[in-house]
PDB file of N, CA and C in Angstrom:
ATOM      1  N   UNK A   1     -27.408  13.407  32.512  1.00  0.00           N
ATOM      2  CA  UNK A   1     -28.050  14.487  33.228  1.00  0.00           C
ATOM      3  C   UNK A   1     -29.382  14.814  32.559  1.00  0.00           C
ATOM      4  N   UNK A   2     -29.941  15.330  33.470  1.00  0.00           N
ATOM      5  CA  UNK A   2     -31.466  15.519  32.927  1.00  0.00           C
ATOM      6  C   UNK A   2     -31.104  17.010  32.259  1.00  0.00           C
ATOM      7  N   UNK A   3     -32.729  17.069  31.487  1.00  0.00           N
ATOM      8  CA  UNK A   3     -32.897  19.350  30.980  1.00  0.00           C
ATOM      9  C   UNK A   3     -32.713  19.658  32.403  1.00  0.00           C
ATOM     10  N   UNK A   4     -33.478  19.293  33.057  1.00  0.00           N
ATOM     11  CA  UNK A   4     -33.774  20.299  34.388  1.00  0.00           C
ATOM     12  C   UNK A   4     -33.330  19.604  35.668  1.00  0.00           C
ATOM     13  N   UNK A   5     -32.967  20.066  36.736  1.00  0.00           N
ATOM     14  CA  UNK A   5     -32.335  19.776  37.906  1.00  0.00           C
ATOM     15  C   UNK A   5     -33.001  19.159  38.893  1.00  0.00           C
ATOM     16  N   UNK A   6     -34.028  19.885  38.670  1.00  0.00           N
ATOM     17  CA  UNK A   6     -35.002  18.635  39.557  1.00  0.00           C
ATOM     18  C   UNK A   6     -35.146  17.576  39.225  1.00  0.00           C
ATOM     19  N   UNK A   7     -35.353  17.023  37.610  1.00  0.00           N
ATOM     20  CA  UNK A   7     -35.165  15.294  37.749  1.00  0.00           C
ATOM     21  C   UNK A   7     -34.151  14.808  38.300  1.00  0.00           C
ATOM     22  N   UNK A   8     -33.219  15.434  37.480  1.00  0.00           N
ATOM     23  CA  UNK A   8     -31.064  15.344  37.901  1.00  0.00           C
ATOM     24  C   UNK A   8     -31.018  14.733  39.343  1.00  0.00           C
ATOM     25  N   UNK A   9     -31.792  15.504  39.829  1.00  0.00           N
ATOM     26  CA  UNK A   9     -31.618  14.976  41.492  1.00  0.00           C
ATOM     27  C   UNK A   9     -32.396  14.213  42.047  1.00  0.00           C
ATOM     28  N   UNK A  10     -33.382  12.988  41.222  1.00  0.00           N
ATOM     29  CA  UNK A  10     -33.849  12.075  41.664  1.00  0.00           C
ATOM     30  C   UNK A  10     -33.266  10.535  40.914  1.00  0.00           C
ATOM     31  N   UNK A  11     -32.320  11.494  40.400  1.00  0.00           N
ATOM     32  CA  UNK A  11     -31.309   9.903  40.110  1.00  0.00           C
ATOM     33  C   UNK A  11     -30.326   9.250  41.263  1.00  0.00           C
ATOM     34  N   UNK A  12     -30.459  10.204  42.589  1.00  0.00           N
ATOM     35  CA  UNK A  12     -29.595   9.618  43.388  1.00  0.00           C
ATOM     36  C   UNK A  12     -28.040   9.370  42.763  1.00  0.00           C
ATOM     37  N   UNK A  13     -27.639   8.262  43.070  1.00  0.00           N
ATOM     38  CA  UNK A  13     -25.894   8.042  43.059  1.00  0.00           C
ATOM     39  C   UNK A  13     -25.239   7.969  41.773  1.00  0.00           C
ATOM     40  N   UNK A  14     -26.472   7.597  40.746  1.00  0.00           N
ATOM     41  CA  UNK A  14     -26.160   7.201  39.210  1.00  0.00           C
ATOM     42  C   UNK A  14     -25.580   8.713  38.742  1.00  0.00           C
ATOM     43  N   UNK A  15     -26.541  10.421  39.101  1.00  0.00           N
ATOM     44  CA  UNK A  15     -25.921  11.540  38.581  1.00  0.00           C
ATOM     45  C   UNK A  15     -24.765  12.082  39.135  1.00  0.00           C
ATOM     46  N   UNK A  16     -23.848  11.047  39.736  1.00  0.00           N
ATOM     47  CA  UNK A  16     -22.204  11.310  39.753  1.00  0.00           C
ATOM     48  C   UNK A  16     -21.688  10.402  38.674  1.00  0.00           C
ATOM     49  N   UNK A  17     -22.222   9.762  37.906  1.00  0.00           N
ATOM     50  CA  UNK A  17     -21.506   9.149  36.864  1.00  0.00           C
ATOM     51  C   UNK A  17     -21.124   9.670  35.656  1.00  0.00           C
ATOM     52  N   UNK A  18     -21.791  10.355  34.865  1.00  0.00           N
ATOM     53  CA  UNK A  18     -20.686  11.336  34.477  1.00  0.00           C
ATOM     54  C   UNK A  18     -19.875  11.974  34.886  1.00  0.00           C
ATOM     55  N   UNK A  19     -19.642  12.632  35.845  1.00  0.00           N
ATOM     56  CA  UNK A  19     -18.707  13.187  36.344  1.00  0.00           C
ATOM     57  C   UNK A  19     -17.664  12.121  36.253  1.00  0.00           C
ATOM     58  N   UNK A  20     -17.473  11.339  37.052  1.00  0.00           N
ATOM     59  CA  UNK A  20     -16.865  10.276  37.448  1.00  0.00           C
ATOM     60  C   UNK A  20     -16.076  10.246  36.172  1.00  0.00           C
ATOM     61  N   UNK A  21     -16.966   9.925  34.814  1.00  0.00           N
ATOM     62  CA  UNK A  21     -16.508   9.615  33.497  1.00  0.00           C
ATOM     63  C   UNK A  21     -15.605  10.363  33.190  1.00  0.00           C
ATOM     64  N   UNK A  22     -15.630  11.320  33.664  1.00  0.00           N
ATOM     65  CA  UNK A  22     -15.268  12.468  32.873  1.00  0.00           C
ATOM     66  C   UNK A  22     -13.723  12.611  33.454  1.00  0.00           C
ATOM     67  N   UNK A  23     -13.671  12.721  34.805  1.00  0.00           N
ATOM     68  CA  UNK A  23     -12.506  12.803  35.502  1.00  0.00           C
ATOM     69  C   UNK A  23     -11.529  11.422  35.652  1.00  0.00           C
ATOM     70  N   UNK A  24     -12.377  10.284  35.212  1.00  0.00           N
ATOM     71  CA  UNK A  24     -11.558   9.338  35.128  1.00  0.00           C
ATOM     72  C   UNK A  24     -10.443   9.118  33.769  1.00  0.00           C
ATOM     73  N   UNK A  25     -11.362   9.926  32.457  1.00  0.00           N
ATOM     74  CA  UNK A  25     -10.371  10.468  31.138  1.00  0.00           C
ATOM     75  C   UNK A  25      -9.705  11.562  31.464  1.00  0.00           C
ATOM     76  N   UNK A  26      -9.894  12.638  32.120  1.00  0.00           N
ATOM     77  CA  UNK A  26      -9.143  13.749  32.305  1.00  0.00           C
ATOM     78  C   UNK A  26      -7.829  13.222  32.784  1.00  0.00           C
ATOM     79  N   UNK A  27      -7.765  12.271  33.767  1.00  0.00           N
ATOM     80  CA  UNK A  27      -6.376  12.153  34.771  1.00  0.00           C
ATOM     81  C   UNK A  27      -5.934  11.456  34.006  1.00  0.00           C
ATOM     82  N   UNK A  28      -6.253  10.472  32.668  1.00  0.00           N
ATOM     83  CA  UNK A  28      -5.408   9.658  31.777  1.00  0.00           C
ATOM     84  C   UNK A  28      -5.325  10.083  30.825  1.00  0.00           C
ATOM     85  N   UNK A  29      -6.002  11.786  30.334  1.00  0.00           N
ATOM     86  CA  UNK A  29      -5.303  12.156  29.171  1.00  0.00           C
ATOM     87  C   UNK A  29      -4.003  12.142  28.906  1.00  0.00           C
ATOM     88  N   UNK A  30      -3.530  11.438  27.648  1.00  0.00           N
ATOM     89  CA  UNK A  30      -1.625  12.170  27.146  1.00  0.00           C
ATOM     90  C   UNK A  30      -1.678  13.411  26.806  1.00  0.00           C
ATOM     91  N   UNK A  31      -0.468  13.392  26.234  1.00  0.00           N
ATOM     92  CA  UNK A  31      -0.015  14.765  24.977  1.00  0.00           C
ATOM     93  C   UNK A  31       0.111  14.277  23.577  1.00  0.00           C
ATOM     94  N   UNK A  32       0.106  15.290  22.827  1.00  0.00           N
ATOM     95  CA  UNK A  32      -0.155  14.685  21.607  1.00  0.00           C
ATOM     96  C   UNK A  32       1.444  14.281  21.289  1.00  0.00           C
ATOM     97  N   UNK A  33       2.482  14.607  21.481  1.00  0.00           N
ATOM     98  CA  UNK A  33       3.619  14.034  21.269  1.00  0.00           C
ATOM     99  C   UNK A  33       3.988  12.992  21.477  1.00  0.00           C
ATOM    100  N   UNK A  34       3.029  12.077  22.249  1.00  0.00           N
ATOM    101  CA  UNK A  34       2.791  10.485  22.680  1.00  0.00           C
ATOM    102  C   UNK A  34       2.128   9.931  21.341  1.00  0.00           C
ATOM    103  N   UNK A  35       1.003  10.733  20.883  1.00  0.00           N
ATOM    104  CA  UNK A  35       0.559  10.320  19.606  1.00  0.00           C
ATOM    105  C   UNK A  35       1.552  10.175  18.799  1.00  0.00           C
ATOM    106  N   UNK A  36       2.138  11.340  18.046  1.00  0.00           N
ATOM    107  CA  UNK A  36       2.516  11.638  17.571  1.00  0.00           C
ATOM    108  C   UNK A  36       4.142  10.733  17.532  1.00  0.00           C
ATOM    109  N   UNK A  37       4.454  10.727  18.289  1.00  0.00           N
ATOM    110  CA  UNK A  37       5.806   9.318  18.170  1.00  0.00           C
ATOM    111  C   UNK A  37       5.041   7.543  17.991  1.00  0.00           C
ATOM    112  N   UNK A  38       4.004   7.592  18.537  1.00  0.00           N
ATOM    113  CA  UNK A  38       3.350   6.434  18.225  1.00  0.00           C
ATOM    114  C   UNK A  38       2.537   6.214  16.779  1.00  0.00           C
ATOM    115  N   UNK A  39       2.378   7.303  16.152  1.00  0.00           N
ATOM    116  CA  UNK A  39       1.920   7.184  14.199  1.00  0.00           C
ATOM    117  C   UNK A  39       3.671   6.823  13.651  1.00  0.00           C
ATOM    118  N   UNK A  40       4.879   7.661  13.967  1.00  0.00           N
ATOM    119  CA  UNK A  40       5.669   7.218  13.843  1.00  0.00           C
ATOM    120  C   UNK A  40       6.784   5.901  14.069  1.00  0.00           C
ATOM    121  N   UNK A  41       5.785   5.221  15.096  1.00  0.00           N
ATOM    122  CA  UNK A  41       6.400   3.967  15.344  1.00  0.00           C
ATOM    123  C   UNK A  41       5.870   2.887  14.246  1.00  0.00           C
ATOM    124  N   UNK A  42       4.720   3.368  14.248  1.00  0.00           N
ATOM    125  CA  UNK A  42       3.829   2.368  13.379  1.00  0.00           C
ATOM    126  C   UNK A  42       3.615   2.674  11.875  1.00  0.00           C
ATOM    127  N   UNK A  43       4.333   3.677  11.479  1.00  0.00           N
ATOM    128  CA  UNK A  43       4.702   3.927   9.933  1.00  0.00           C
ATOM    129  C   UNK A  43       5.869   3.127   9.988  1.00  0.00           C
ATOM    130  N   UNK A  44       7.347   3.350  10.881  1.00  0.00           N
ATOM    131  CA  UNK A  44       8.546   2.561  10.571  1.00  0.00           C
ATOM    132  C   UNK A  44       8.373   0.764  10.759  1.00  0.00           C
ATOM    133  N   UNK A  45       7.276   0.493  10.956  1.00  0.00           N
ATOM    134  CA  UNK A  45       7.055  -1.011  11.429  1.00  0.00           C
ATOM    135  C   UNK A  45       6.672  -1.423   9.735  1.00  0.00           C
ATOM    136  N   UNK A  46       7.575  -2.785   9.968  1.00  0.00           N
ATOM    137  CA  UNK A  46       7.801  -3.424   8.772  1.00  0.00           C
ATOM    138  C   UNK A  46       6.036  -3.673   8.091  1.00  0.00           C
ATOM    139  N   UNK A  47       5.658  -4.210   7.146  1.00  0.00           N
ATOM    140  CA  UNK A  47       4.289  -4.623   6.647  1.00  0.00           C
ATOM    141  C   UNK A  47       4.721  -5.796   7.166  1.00  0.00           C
ATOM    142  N   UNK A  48       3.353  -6.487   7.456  1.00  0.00           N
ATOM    143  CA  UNK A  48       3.228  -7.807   8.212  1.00  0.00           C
ATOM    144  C   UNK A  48       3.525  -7.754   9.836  1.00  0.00           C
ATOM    145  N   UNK A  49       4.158  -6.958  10.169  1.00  0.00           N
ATOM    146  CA  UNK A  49       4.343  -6.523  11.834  1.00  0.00           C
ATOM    147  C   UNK A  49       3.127  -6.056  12.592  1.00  0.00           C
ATOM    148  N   UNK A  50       2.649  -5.146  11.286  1.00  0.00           N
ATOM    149  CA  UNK A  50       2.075  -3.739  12.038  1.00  0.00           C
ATOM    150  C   UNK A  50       0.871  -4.837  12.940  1.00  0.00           C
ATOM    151  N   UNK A  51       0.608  -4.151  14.094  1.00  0.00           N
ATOM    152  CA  UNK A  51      -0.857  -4.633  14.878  1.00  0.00           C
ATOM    153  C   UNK A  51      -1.902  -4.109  13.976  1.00  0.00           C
ATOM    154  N   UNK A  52      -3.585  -4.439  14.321  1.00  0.00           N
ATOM    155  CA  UNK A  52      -4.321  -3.850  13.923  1.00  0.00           C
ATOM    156  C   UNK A  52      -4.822  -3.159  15.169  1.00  0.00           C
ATOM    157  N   UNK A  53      -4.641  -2.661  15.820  1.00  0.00           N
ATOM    158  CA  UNK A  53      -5.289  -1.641  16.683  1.00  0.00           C
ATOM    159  C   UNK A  53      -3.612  -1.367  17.700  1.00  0.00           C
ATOM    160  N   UNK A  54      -3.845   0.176  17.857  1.00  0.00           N
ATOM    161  CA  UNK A  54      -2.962   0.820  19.093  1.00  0.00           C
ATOM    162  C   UNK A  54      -3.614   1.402  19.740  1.00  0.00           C
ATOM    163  N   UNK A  55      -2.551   1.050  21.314  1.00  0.00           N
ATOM    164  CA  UNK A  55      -3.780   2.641  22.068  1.00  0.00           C
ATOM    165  C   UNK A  55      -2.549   3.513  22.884  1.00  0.00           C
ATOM    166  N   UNK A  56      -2.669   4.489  22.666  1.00  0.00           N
ATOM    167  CA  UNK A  56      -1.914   5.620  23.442  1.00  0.00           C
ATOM    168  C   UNK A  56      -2.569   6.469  24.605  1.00  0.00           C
ATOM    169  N   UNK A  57      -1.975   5.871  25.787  1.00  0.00           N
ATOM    170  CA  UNK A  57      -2.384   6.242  27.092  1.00  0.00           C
ATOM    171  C   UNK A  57      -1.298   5.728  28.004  1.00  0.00           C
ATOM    172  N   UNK A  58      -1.852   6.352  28.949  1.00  0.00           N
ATOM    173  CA  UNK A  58      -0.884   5.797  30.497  1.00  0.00           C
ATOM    174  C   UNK A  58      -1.672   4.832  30.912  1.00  0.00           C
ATOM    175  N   UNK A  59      -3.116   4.523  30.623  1.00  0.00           N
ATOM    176  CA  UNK A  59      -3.969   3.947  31.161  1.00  0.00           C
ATOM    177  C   UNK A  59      -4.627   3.399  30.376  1.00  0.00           C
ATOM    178  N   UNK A  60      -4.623   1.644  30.433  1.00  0.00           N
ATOM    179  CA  UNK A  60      -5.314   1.073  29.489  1.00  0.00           C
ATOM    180  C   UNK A  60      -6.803   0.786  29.587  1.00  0.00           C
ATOM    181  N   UNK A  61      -7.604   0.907  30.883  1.00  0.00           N
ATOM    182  CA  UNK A  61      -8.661   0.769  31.349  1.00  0.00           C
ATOM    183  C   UNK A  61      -9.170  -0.749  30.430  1.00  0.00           C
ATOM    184  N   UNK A  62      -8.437  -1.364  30.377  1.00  0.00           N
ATOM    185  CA  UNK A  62      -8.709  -2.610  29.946  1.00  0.00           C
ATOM    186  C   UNK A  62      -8.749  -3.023  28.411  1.00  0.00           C
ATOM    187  N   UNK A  63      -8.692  -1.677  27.618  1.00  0.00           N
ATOM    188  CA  UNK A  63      -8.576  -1.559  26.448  1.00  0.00           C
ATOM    189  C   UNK A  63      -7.541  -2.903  25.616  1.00  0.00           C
ATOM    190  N   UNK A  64      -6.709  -3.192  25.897  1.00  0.00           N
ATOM    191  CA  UNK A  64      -5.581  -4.546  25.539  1.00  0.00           C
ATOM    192  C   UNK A  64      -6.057  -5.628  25.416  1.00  0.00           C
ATOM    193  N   UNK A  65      -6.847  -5.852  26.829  1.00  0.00           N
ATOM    194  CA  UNK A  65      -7.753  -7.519  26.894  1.00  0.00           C
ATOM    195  C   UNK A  65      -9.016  -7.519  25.685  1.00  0.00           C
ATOM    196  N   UNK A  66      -9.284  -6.395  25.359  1.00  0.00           N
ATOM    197  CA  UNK A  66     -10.240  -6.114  24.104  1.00  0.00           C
ATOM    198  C   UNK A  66      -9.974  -6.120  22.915  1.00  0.00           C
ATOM    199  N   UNK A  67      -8.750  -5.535  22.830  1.00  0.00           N
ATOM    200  CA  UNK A  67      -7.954  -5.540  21.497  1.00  0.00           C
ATOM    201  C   UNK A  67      -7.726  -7.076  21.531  1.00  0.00           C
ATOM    202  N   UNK A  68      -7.269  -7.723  22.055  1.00  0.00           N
ATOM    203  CA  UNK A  68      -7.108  -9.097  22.011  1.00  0.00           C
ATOM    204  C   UNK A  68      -7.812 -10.167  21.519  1.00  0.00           C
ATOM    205  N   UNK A  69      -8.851 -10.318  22.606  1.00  0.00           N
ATOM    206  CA  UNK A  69     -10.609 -10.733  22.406  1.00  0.00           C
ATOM    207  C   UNK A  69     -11.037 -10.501  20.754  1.00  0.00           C
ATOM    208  N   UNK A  70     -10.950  -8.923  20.400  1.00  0.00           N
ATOM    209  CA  UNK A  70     -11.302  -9.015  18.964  1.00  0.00           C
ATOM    210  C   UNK A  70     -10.575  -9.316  18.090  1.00  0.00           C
ATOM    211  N   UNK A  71      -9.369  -9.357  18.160  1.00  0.00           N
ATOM    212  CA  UNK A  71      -8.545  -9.707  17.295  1.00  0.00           C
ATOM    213  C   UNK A  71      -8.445 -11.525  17.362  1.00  0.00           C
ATOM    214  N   UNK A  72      -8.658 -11.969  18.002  1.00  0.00           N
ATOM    215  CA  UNK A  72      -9.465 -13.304  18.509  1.00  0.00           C
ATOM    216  C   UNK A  72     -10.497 -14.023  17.408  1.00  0.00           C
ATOM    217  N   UNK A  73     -11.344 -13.098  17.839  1.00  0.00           N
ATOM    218  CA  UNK A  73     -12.904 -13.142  17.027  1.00  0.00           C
ATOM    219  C   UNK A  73     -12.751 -13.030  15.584  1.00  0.00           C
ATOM    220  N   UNK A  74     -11.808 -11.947  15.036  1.00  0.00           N
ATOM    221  CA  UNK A  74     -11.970 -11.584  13.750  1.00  0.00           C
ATOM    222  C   UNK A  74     -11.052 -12.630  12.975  1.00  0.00           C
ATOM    223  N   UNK A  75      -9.854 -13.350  14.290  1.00  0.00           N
ATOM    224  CA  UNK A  75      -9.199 -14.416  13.176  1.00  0.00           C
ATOM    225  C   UNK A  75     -10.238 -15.654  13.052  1.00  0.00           C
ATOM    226  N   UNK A  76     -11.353 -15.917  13.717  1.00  0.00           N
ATOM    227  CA  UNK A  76     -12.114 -16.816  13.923  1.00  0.00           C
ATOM    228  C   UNK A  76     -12.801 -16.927  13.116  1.00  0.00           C
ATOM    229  N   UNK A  77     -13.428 -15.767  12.709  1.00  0.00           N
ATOM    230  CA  UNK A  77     -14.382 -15.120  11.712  1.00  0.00           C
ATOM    231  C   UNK A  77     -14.046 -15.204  10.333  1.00  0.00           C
ATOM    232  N   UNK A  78     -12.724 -15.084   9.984  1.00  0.00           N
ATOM    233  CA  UNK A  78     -11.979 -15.220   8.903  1.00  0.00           C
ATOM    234  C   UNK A  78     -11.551 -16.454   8.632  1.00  0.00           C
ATOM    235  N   UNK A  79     -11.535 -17.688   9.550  1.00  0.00           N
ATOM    236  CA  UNK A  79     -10.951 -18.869   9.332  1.00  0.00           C
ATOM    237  C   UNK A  79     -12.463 -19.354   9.052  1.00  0.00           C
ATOM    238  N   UNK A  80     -13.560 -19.377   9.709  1.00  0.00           N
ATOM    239  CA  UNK A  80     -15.064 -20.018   9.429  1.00  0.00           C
ATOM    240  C   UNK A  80     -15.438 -19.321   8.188  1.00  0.00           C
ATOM    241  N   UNK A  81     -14.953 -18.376   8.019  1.00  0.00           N
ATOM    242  CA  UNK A  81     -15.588 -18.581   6.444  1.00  0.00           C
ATOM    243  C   UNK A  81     -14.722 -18.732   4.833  1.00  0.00           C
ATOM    244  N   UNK A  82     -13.031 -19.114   5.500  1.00  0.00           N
ATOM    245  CA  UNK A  82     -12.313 -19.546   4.419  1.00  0.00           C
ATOM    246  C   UNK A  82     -11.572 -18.458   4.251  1.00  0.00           C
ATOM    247  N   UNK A  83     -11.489 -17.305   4.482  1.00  0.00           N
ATOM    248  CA  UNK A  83     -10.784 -16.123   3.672  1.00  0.00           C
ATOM    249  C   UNK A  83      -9.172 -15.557   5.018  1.00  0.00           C
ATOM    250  N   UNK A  84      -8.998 -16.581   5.805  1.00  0.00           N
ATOM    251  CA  UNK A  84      -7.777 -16.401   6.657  1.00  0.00           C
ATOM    252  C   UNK A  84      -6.895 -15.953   5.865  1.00  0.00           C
ATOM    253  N   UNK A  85      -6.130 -17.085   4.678  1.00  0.00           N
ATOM    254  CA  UNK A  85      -5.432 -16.472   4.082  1.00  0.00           C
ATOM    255  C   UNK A  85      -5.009 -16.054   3.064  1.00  0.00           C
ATOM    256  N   UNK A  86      -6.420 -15.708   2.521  1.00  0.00           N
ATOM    257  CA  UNK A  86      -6.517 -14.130   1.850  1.00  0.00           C
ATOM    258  C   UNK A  86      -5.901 -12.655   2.177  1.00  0.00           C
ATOM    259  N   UNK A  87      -6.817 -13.098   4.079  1.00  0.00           N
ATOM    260  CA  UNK A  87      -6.772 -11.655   4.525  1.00  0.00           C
ATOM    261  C   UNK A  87      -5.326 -11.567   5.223  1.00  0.00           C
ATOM    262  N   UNK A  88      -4.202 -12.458   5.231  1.00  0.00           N
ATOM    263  CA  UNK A  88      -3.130 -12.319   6.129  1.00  0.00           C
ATOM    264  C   UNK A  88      -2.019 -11.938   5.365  1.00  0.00           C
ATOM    265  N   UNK A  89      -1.110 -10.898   5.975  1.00  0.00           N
ATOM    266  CA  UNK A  89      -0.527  -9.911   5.720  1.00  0.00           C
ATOM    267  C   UNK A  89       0.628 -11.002   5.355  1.00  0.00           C
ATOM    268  N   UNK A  90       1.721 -10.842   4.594  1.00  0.00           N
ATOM    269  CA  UNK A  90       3.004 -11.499   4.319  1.00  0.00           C
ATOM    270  C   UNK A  90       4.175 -10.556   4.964  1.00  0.00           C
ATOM    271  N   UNK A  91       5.340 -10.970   5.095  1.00  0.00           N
ATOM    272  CA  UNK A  91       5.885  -9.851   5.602  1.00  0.00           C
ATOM    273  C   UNK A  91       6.936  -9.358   4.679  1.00  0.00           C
ATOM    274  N   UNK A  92       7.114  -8.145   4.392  1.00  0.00           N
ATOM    275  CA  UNK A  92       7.931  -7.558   3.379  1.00  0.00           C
ATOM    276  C   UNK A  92       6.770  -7.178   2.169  1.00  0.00           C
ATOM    277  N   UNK A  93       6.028  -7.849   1.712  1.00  0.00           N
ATOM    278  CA  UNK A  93       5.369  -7.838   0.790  1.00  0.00           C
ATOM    279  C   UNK A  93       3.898  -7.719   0.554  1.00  0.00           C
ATOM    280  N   UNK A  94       2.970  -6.783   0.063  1.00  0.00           N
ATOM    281  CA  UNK A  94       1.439  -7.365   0.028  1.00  0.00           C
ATOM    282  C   UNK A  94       1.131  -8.413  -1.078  1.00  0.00           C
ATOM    283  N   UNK A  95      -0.145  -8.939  -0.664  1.00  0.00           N
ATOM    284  CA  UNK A  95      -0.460  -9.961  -1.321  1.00  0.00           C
ATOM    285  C   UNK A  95      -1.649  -9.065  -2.351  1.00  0.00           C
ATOM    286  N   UNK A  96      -1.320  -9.710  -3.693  1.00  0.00           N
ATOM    287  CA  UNK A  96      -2.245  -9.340  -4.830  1.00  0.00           C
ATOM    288  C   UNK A  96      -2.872 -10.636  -5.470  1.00  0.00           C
ATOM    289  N   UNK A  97      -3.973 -10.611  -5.890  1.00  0.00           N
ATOM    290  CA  UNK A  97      -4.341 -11.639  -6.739  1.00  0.00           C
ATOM    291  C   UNK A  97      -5.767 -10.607  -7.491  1.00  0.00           C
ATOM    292  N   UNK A  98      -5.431 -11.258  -8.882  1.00  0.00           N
ATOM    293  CA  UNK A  98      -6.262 -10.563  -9.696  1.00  0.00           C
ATOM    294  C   UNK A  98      -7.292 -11.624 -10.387  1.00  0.00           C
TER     295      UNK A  98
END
């Protein structure tokens, strides 16, 4: 949105897009008790299980295929420069080296 209303209104169709934004998070807000059982799912998850990213919603707005994609990239990223398994979790146990 513009300071003043008169520009606002020479954006045509684009100054419903915030709005839009806005009401498209409103109708997929949770409750925090969705959070809140989901920090608890992911404290009782074994080491080596845990994901690196969660999302808590009713609505993923595509958020998953992203988490994916990067989690993709970053094992890619980690194998081209040698440090895969350094950086990979064991399960039951962390890895130390001194």
């Amino acid at each position: 949105m513009a300071a003043d209303e008169a520009h606002t209104n020479t954006y045509g169709a684009v100054k419903e897009i915030p709005a839009k934004i806005k009401e498209a998070f409103s109708s997929s807000a949770g409750n925090a008790q969705d959070v809140a059982d989901a920090v608890l799912r992911i404290i009782e998850t074994p080491a080596g299980e845990k994901r690196l990213r969660y999302l808590v919603s009713r609505v993923t707005f595509g958020i998953d295929q992203i988490n994916a994609l990067s989690a993709q990239v970053q094992a890619n990223l980690l194998e081209a420069f040698g440090l895969a398994a350094e950086t990979r979790f064991l399960k039951g146990k962390a890895v130390v080296s001194v």
